[in-house]
Structures are given as C-alpha cells and as structure tokens.
Protein backbone atom coordinates (compact mmCIF):
# COMPACT_ATOMS: atom_id res chain seq x y z
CA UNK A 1 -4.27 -2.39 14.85
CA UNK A 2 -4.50 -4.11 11.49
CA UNK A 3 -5.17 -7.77 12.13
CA UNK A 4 -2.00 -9.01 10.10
CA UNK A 5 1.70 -9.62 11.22
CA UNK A 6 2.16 -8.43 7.11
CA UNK A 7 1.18 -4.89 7.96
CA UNK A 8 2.99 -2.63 9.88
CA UNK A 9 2.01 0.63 11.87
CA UNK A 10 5.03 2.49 10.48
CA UNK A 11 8.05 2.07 8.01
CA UNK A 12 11.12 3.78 7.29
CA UNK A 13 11.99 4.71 3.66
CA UNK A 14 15.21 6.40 3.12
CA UNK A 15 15.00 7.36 6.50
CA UNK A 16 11.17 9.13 6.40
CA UNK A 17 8.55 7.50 8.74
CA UNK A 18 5.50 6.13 6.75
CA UNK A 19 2.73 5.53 8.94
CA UNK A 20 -0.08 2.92 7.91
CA UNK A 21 -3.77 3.77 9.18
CA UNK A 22 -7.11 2.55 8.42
CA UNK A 23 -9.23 4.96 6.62
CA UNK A 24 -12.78 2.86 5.60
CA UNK A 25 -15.39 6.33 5.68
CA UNK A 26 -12.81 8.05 3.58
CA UNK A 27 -11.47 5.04 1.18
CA UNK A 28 -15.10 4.06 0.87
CA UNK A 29 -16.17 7.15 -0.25
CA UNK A 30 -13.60 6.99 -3.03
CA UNK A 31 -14.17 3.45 -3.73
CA UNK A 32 -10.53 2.23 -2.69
CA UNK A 33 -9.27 -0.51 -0.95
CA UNK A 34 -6.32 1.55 -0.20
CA UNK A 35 -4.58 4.77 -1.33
CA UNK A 36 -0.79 6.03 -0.89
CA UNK A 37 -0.65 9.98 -0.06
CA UNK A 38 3.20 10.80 -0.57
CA UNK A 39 3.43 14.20 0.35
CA UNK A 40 2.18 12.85 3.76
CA UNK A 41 3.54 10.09 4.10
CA UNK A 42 0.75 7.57 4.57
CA UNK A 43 -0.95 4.27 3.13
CA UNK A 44 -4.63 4.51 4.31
CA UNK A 45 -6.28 1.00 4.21
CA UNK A 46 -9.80 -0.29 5.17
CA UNK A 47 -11.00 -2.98 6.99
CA UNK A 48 -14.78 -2.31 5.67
CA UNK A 49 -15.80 -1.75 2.14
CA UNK A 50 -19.29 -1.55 1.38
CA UNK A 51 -20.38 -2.49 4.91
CA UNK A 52 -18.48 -5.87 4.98
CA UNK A 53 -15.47 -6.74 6.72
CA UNK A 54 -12.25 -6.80 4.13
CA UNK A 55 -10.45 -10.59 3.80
CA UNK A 56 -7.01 -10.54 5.63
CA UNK A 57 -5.53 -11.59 2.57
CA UNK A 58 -7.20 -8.86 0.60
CA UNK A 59 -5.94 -6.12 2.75
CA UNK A 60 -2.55 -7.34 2.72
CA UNK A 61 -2.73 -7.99 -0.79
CA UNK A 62 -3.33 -3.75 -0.84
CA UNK A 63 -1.23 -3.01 1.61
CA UNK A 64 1.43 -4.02 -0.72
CA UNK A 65 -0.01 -2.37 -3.47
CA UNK A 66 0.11 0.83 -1.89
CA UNK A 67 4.02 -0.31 -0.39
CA UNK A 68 4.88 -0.47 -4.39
CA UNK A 69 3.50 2.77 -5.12
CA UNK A 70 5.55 4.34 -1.93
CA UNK A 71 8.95 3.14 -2.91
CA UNK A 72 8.74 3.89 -6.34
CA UNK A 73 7.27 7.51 -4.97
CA UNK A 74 11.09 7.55 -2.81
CA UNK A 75 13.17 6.14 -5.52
CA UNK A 76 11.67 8.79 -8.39
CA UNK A 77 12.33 12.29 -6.75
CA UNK A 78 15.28 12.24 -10.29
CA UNK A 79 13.83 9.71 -12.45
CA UNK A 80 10.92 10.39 -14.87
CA UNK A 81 10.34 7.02 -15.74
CA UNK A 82 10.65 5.83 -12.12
CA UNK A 83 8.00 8.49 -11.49
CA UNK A 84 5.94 7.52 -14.31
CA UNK A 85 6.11 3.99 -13.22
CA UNK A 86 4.51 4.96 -9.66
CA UNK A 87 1.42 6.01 -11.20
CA UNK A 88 1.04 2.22 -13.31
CA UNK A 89 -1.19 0.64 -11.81
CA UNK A 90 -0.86 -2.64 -13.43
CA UNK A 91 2.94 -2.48 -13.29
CA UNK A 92 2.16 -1.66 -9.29
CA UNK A 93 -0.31 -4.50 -8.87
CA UNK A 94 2.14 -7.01 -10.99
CA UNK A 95 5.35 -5.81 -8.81
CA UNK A 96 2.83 -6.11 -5.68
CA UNK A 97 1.60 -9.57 -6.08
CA UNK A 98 4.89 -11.12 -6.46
CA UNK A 99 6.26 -9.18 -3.25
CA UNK A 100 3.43 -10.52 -1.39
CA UNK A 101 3.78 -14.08 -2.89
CA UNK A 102 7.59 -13.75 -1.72
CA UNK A 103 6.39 -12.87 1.97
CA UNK A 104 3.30 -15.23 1.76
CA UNK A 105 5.72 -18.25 0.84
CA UNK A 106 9.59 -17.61 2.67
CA UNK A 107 10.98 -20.49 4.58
C-alpha cells in the first residue's frame, strides 16, 4: 500500500486499531503532507502533493509526525500538558525526527 516497510496499514495503541491510509485529494486540498484524526482513529498520508510524487523518505518522515501526535493524543485523555503537547508542532516534529533517525539507523 504505502511503498515503505516504515509504514504500517494499522497499529495498536492501548489496544485501539489505528489504521494508516493515503488521502492526497483531501491532504492536498488542505495543504498537508499528513494529518492525525483522533476521534477516528486515522493518520491520512499522501503520496502526491502538488501533482508530484512524495520522496519515500518524506512520507515516512510524516508518517512519524503524525505517529507523535497519536500517542501523545492516547497518553493525554488525564494530562493537560500531555494534551497540550499533542498540538506542538515543533515539539511533534523534534520528538518525530529523532524516532525516525532511531528506526532509520538500528543495527
């Protein structure tokens, strides 16, 4: 489906299925790489933006992005500042880029 051994189709957190799907008209149309929905239970992701294939590493850069913003979304159902911190994007992208460096680089 997605082109990367990275990305899966589905997840479990806490025990709740997230699936991952590929979204481009609708993440195009709100000029996202990718987007977590929580209530639903989804990361969306794109493998065209702007009429041009996304980069492999690019998506799975986002795909962790979005991963961030879904466990902090589980862990923060009693914690303000856990559910504050879901909504930072550049404590997101900073927590994201060193979980993908982690995956990118294991031995």
């Amino acid at each position: 489906m997605n082109g990367s051994f990275l990305i899966p189709e589905k997840f479990y957190l806490s025990g709740r299925q997230v699936k991952v799907l590929i979204n481009d008209p609708y993440l195009n149309k709100k000029r996202y790489h990718g987007l977590s929905v929580f209530k639903k239970s989804i990361i969306y992701l794109c493998n065209f933006f702007d009429g041009k294939p996304l980069p492999k590493t690019q998506k799975e850069q986002t795909f962790y992005h979005e991963l961030v913003h879904m466990i902090l979304d589980d862990m923060s159902a009693k914690d303000d500042k856990l559910n504050r911190l879901k909504y930072d994007e550049d404590f997101v992208e900073g927590f994201a880029q060193r979980l993908y460096e982690y995956e990118k680089t294991k031995q």
